[in-house]
Protein backbone atom coordinates (compact mmCIF):
# COMPACT_ATOMS: atom_id res chain seq x y z
CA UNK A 1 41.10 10.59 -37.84
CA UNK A 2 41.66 12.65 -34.76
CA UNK A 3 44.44 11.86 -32.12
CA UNK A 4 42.47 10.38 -28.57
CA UNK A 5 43.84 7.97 -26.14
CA UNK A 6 41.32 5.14 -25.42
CA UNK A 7 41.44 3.77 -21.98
CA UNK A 8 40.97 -0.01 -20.92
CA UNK A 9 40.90 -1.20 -17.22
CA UNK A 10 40.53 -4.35 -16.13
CA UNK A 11 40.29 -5.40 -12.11
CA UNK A 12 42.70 -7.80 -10.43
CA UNK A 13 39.96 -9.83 -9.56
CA UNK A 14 36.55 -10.26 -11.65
CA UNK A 15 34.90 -10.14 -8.21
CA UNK A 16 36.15 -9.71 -4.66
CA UNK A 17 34.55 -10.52 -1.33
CA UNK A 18 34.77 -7.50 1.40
CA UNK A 19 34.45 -9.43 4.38
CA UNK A 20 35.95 -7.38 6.88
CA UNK A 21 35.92 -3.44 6.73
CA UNK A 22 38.16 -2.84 3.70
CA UNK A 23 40.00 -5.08 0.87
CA UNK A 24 42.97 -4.22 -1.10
CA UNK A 25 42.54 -4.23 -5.09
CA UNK A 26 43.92 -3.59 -7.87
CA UNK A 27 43.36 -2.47 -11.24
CA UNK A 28 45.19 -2.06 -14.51
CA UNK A 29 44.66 0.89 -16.99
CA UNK A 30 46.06 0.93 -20.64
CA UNK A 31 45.93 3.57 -22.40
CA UNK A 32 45.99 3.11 -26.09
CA UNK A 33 46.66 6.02 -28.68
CA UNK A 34 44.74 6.31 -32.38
CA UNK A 35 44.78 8.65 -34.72
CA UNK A 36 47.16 11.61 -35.85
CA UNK A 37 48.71 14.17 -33.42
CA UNK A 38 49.00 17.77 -33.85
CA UNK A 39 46.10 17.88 -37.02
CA UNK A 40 48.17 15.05 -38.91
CA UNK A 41 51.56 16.30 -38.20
CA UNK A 42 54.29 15.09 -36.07
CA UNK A 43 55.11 17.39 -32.57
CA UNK A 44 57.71 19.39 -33.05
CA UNK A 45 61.17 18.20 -30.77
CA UNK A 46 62.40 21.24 -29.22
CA UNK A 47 66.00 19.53 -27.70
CA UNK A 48 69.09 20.67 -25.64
CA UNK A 49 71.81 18.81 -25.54
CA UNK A 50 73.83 19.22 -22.18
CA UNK A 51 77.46 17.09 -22.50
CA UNK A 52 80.05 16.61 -19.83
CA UNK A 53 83.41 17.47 -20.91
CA UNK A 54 85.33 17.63 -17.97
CA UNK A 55 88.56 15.38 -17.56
CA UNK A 56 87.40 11.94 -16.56
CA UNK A 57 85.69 12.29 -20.14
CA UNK A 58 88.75 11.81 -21.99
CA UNK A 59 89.31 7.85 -19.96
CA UNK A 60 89.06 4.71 -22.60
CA UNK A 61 87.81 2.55 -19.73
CA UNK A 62 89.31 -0.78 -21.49
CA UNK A 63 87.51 0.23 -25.26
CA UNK A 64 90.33 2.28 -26.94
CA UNK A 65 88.06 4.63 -27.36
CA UNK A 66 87.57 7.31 -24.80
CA UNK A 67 83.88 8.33 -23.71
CA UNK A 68 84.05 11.62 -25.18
CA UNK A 69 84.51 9.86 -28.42
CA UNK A 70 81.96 7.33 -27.76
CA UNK A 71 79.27 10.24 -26.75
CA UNK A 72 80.08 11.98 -29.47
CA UNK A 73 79.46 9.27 -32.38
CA UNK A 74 76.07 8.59 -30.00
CA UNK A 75 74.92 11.88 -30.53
CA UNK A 76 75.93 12.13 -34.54
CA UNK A 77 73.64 8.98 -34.93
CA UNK A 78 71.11 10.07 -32.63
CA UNK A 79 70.30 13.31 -35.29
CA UNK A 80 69.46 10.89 -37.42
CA UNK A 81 65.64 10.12 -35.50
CA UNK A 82 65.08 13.14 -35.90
CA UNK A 83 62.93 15.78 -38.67
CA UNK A 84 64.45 18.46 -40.37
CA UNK A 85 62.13 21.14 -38.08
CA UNK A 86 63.17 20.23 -34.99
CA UNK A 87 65.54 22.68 -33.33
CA UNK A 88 68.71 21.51 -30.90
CA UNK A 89 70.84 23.49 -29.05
CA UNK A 90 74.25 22.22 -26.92
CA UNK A 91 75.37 22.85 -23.95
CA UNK A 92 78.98 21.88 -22.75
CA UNK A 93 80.19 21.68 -19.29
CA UNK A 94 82.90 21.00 -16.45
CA UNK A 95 83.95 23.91 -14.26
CA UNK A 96 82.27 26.23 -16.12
CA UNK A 97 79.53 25.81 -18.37
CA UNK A 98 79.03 27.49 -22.43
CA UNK A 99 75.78 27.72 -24.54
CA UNK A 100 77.96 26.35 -27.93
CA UNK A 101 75.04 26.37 -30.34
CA UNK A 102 72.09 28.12 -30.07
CA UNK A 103 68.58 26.06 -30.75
CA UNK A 104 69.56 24.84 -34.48
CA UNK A 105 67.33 23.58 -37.10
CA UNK A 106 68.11 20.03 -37.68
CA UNK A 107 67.89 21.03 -41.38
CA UNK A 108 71.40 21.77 -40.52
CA UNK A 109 72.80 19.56 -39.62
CA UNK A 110 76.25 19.56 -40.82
CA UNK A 111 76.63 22.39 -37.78
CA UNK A 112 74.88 20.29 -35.54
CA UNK A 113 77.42 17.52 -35.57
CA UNK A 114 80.64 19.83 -36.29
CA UNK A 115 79.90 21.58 -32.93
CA UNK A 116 79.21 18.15 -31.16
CA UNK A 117 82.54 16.84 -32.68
CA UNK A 118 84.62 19.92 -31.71
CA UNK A 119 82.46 20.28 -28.17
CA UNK A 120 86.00 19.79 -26.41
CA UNK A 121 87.66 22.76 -28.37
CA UNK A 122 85.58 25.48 -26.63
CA UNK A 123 86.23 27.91 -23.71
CA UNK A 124 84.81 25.48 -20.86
CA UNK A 125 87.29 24.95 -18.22
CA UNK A 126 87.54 20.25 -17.98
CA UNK A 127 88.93 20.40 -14.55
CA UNK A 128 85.26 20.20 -12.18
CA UNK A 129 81.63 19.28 -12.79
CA UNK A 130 79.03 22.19 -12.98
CA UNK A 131 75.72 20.45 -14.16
CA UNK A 132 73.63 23.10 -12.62
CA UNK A 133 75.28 25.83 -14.75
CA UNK A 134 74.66 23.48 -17.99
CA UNK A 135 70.78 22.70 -17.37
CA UNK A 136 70.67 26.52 -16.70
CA UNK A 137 72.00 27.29 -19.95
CA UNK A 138 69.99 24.94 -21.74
CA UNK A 139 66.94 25.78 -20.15
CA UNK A 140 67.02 28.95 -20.89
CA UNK A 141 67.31 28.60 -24.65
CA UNK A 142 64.67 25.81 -25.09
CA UNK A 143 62.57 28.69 -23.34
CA UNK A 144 63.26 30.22 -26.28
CA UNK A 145 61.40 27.77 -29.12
CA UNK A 146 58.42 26.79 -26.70
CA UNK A 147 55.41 26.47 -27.84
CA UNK A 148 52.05 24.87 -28.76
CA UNK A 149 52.91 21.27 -30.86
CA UNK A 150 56.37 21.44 -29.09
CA UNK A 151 57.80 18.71 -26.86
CA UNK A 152 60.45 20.82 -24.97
CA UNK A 153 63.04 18.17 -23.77
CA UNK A 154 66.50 18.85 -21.51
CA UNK A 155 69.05 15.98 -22.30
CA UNK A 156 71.98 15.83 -20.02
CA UNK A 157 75.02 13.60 -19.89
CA UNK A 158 77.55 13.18 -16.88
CA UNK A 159 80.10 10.92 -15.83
CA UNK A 160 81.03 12.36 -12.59
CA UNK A 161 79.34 14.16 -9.14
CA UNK A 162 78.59 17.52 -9.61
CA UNK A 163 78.43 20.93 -7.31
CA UNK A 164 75.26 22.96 -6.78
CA UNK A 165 73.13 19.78 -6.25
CA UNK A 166 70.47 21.67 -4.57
CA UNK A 167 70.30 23.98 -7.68
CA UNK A 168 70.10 21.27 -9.79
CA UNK A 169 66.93 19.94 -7.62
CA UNK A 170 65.44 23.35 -7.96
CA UNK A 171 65.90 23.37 -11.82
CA UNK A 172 63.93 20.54 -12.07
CA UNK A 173 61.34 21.74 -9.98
CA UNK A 174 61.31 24.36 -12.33
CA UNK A 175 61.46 22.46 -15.66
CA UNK A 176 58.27 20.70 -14.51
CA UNK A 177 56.00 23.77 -14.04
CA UNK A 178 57.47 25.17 -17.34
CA UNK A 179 56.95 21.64 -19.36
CA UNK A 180 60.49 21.27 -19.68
CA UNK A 181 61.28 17.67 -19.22
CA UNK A 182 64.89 16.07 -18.12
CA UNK A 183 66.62 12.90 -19.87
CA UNK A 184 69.44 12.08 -17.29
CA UNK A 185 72.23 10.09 -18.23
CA UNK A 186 74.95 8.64 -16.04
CA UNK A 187 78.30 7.25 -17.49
CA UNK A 188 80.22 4.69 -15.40
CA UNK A 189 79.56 4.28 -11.60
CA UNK A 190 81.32 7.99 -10.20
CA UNK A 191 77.54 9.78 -10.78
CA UNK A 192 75.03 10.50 -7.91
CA UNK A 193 72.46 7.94 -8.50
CA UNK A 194 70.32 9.22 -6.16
CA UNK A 195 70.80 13.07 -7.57
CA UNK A 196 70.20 11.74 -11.15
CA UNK A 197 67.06 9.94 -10.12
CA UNK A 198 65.54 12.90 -8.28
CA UNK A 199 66.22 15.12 -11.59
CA UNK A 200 64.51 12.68 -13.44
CA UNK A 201 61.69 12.27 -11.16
CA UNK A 202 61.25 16.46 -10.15
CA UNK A 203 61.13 17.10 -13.95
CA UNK A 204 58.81 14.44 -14.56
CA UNK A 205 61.41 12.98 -17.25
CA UNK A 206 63.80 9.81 -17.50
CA UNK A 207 67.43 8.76 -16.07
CA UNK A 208 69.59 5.99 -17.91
CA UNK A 209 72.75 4.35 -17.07
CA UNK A 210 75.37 4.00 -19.47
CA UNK A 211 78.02 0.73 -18.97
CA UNK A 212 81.38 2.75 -20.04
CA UNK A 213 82.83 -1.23 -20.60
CA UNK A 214 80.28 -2.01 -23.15
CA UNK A 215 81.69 0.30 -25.84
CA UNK A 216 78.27 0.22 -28.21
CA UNK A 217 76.26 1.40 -24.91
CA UNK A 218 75.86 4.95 -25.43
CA UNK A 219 74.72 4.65 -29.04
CA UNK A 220 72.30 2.43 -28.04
CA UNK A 221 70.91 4.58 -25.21
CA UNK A 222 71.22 7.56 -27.18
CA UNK A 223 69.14 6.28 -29.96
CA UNK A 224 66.59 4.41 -27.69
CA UNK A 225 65.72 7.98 -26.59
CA UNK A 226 65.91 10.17 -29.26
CA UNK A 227 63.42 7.41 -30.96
CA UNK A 228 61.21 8.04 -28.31
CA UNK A 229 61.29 11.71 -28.62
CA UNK A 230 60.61 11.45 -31.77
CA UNK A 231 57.51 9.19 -31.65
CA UNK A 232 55.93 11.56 -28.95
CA UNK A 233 52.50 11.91 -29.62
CA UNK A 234 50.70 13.12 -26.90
CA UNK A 235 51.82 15.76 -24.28
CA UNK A 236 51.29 17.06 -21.05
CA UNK A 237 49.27 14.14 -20.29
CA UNK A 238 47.08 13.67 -16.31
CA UNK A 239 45.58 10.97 -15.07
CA UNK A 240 42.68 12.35 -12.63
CA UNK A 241 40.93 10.03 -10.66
CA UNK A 242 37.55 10.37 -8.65
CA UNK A 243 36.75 7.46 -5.91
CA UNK A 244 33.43 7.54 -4.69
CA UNK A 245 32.64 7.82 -1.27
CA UNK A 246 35.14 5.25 1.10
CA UNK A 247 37.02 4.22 -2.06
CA UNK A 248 40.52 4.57 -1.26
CA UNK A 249 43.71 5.70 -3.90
CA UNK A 250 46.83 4.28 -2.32
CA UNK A 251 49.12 4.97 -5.16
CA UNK A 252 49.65 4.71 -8.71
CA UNK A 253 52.78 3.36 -10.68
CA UNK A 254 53.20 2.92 -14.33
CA UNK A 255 54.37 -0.66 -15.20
CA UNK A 256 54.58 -0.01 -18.97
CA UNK A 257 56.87 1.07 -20.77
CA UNK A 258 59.01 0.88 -17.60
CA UNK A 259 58.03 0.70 -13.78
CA UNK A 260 58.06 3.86 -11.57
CA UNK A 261 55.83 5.33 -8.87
CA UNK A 262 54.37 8.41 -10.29
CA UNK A 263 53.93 11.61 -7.70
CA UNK A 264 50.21 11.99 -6.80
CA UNK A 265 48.63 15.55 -6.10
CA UNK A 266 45.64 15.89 -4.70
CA UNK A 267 43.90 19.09 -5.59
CA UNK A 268 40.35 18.43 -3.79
CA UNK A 269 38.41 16.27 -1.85
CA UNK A 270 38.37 12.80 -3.62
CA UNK A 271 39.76 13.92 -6.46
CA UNK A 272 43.59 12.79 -7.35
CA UNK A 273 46.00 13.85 -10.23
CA UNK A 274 49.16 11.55 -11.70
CA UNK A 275 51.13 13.57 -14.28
CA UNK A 276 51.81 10.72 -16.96
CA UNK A 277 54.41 13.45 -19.08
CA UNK A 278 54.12 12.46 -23.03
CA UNK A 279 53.29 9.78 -24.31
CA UNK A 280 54.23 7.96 -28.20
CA UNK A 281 51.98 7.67 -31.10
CA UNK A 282 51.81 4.35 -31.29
CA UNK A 283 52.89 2.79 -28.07
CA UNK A 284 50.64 1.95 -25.53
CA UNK A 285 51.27 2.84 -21.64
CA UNK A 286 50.00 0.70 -18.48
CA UNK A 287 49.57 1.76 -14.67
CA UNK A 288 48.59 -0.36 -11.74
CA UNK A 289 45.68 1.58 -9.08
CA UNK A 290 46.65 0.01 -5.73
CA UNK A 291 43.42 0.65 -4.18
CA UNK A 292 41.50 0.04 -0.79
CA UNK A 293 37.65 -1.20 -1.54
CA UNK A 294 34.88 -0.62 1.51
CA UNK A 295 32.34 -3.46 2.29
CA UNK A 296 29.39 -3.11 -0.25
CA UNK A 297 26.54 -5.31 -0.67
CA UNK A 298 26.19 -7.81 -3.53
CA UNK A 299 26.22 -6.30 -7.15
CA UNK A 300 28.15 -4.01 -9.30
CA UNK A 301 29.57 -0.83 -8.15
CA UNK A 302 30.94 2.36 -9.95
CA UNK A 303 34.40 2.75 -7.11
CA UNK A 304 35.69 5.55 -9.47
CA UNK A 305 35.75 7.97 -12.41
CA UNK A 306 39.00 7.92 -14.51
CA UNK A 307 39.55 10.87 -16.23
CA UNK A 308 42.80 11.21 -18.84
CA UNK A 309 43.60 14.43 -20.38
CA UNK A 310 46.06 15.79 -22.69
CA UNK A 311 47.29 18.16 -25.54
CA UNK A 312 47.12 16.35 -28.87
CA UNK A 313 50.48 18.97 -30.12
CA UNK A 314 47.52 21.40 -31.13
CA UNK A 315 48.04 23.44 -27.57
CA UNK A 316 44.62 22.68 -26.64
CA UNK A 317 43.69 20.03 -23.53
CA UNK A 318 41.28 17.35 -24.76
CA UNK A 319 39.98 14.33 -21.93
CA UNK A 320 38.44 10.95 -22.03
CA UNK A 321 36.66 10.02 -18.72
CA UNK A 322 35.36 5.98 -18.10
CA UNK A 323 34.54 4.71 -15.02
CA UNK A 324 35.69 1.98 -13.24
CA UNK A 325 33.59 -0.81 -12.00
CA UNK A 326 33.47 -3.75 -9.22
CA UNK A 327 31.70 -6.44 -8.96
CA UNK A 328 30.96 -7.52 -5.09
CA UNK A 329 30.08 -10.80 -4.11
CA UNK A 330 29.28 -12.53 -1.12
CA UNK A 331 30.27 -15.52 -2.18
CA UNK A 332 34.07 -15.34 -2.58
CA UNK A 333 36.74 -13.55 -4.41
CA UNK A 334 36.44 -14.48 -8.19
CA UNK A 335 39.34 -15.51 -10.46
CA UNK A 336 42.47 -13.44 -11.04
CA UNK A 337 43.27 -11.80 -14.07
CA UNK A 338 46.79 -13.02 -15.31
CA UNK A 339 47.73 -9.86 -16.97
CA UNK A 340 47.12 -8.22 -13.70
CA UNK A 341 49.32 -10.57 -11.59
CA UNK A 342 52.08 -10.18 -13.99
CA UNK A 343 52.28 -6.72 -13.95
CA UNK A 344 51.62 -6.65 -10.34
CA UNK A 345 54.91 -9.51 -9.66
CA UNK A 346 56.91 -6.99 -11.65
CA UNK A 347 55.72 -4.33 -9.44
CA UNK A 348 56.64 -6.18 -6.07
CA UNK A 349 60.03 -6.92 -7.13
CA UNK A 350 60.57 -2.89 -8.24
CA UNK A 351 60.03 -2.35 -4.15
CA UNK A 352 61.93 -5.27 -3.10
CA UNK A 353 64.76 -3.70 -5.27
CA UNK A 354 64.22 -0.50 -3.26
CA UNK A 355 64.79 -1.84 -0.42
CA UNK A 356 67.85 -3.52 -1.43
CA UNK A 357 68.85 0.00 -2.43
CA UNK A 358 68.59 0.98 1.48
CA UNK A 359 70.06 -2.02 2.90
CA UNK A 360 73.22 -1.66 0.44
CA UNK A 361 73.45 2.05 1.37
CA UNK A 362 73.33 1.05 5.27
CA UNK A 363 76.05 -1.30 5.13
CA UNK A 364 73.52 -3.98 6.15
CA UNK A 365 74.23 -6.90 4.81
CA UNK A 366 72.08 -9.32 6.60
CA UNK A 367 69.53 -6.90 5.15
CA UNK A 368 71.21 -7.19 1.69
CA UNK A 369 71.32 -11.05 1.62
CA UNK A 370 67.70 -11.05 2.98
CA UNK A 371 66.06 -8.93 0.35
CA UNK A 372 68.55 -10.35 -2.40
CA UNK A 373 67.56 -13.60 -1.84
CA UNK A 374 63.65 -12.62 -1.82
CA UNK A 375 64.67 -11.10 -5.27
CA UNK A 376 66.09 -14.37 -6.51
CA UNK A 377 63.15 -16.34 -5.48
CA UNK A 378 60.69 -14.21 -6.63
CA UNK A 379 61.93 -13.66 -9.91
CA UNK A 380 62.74 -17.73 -10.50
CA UNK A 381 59.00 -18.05 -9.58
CA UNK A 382 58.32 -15.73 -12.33
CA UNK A 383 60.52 -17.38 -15.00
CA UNK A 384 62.38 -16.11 -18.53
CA UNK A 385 60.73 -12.60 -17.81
CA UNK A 386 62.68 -12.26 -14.78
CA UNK A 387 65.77 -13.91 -16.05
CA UNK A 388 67.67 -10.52 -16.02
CA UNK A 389 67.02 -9.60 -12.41
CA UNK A 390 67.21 -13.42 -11.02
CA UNK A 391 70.57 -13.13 -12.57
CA UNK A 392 71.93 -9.64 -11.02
CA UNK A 393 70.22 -10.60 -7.59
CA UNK A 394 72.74 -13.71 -7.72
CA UNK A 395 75.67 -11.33 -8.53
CA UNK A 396 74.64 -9.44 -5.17
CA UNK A 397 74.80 -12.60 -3.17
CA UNK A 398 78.47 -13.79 -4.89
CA UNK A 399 79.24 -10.00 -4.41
CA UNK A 400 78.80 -10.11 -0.47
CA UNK A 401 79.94 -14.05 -0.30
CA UNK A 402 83.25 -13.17 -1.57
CA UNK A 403 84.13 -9.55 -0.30
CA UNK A 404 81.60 -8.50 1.62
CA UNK A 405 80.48 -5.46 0.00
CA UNK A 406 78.14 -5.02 -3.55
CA UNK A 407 80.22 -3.24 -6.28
CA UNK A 408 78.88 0.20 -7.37
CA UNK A 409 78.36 -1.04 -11.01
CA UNK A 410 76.23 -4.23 -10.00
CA UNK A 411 74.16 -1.22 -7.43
CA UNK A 412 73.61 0.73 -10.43
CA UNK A 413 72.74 -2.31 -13.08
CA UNK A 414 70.32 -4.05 -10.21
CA UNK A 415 68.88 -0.48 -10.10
CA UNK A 416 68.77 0.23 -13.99
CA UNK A 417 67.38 -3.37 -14.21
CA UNK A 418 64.40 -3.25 -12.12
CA UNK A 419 62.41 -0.23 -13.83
CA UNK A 420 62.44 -2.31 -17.05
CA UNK A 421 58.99 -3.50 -17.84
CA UNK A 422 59.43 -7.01 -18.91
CA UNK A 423 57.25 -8.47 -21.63
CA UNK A 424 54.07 -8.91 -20.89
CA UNK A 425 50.72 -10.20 -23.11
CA UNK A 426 49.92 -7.57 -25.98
CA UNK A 427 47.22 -5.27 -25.97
């Protein structure tokens, strides 16, 4: 059976009402992969490996075991995800910054994890923090392996700030127009969280936090994403979307499998492009349309043409285009779709978290208490699914009670917390 992505949408509402000019909707699209990728084989992972060995590295942080250590015996079971064909190079760096091993085959792995155990022995210079010189580096040699049925994937790991932060912006940029994607991973609280989310975002890839006091973290993390990696089924993938005439596309933000707002091009009239990145086999991937409708008369109406395209690891772009539909009514809004309002809740507290972000940042705490508390409510309202963020929104408001100021690591975990996509009807 050939590899295609079916697409359901379903409407917030199962009818709206345009009473005035204009009415905000939404809708939900799923997209749902079948068949076999790349003619019945799996892509082909085509991974750097960019470590931070500078001297903060070497600190226990209350585990006995130091986070070099811990990185380390995250990568070593990491390997394990993935097939004897794919290729890994690694990348170590502080002041300086060293190409160790050149794009490997997994098939050896023996050298793989003898150069990730010894990373620390080489020339590289512990006492700074050079990122820019290590994506360089690693860039450069997954250059090297591209290719059609190839996921080409950067992952980098820091626990500190860094120089050339600009560069490090512009490699990004870069990595996106050459399909290069970023994994950006942040160990303890001295990283730029705002830097490491940028990456993420410019390259079109992923950021993590790592809790250094939770000594099983990294492994987890580590094999989270190299599982992912190695379920990648689908790459490259665009969401285009056509609203007819009136039809307004606000923005679009993927709520599954975590939430984000997703950077929108527009390369004609009426005509809008998402860049969705690559997507897994078997795992299914959800965005809200926030969407502005015009006044129509009663019955049903085409408001746009969805069109999804992507390379099935065979290097050639295949599409699937449905359109979506309203149905207008004069006699009220119909019935919300659950599904819809759950995703959209999860949404809404993503932005309120945002602005927490800003108020925390401006030393506002009126501002802080404010949105904290909206935070709290909202997520109570929403129940067990929220239980998580109802519980670090709490920790802000103890946090400012008792000192006056919110702790770095409850900034980053209130941050790390409210991307997660919480569980949500199958389908």
């Amino acid at each position: 059976m050939p590899a295609k992505i079916n697409i359901e949408r379903m409407m917030h509402r199962n009818s709206i009402a345009v009473m005035g000019e204009t009415a905000a909707s939404y809708c939900l699209v799923k997209l749902i992969p079948t068949g076999e990728t790349g003619g019945g084989k799996s892509l082909g992972l085509n991974l750097a490996l960019v470590l931070d060995v500078s001297g903060s590295m070497y600190e226990e942080d209350g585990t006995g075991i130091s986070r070099l250590k811990r990185i380390q015996k995250a990568a070593r079971s990491a390997l394990d995800m993935l097939k004897p064909d794919d290729t890994m190079a690694v990348v170590g760096f502080a002041y300086n910054a060293q190409l160790i091993l050149p794009a490997t085959s997994i098939a050896d792995k023996a050298k793989i994890m003898e150069v990730i155990d010894k990373i620390d022995m080489y020339d590289v210079d512990p006492g700074g923090t050079s990122m820019d010189q290590g994506i360089q580096l690693a860039m450069d040699e997954v250059q090297k392996k591209a290719g059609a049925g190839k996921l080409s994937q950067v992952v980098v790991l820091t626990d500190g700030e860094t120089s050339g932060e600009q560069t490090c912006r512009q490699l990004a940029q870069q990595a996106a127009t050459k399909k290069i994607h970023l994994t950006v991973m942040g160990v303890g609280t001295e990283w730029n969280s705002a830097l490491i989310k940028d990456l993420a975002k410019l390259s079109e890839g992923k950021w993590y936090y790592i809790d250094v006091n939770e000594k099983d973290e990294a492994q987890r993390i580590f094999v989270e994403e190299f599982e992912s990696l190695a379920a990648a089924g689908f790459l490259n993938v665009e969401m285009h979307l056509r609203p007819t005439k009136d039809v307004v596309l606000k923005r679009i933000r993927m709520v599954v499998p975590e939430i984000k707002q997703l950077n929108l091009a527009e390369p004609e009239a009426r005509h809008y492009c998402a860049q969705l990145g690559t997507l897994e086999r078997d795992k299914s991937s959800r965005y809200i349309l926030d969407l502005t409708l015009p006044k129509r008369p009663d019955g049903k109406f085409v408001i746009a043409q969805l069109e999804v395209s992507f390379d099935p690891g065979t290097g050639k772009r295949e599409s699937v285009t449905v359109p979506l539909e309203m149905l207008y009514t004069s006699a009220g809004h119909g019935y919300i779709n659950a599904e819809v309002a759950k995703h959209i809740d999860e949404v809404q507290i993503f932005e309120l978290n945002a602005d927490l972000q800003k108020a925390i940042a401006g030393d506002n705490k009126d501002q802080v208490i404010k949105v904290a508390q909206a935070i709290e409510k909202k997520g109570e309202l929403m129940g067990p699914r929220a239980a998580k963020k109802t519980m670090l929104a709490k920790q802000v408001l103890q946090e400012i009670n008792a000192g006056g100021r919110v702790s770095k690591k409850t900034q980053l975990a209130v941050d790390d917390a409210a991307r997660e996509a919480m569980e949500a009807p199958a389908g």
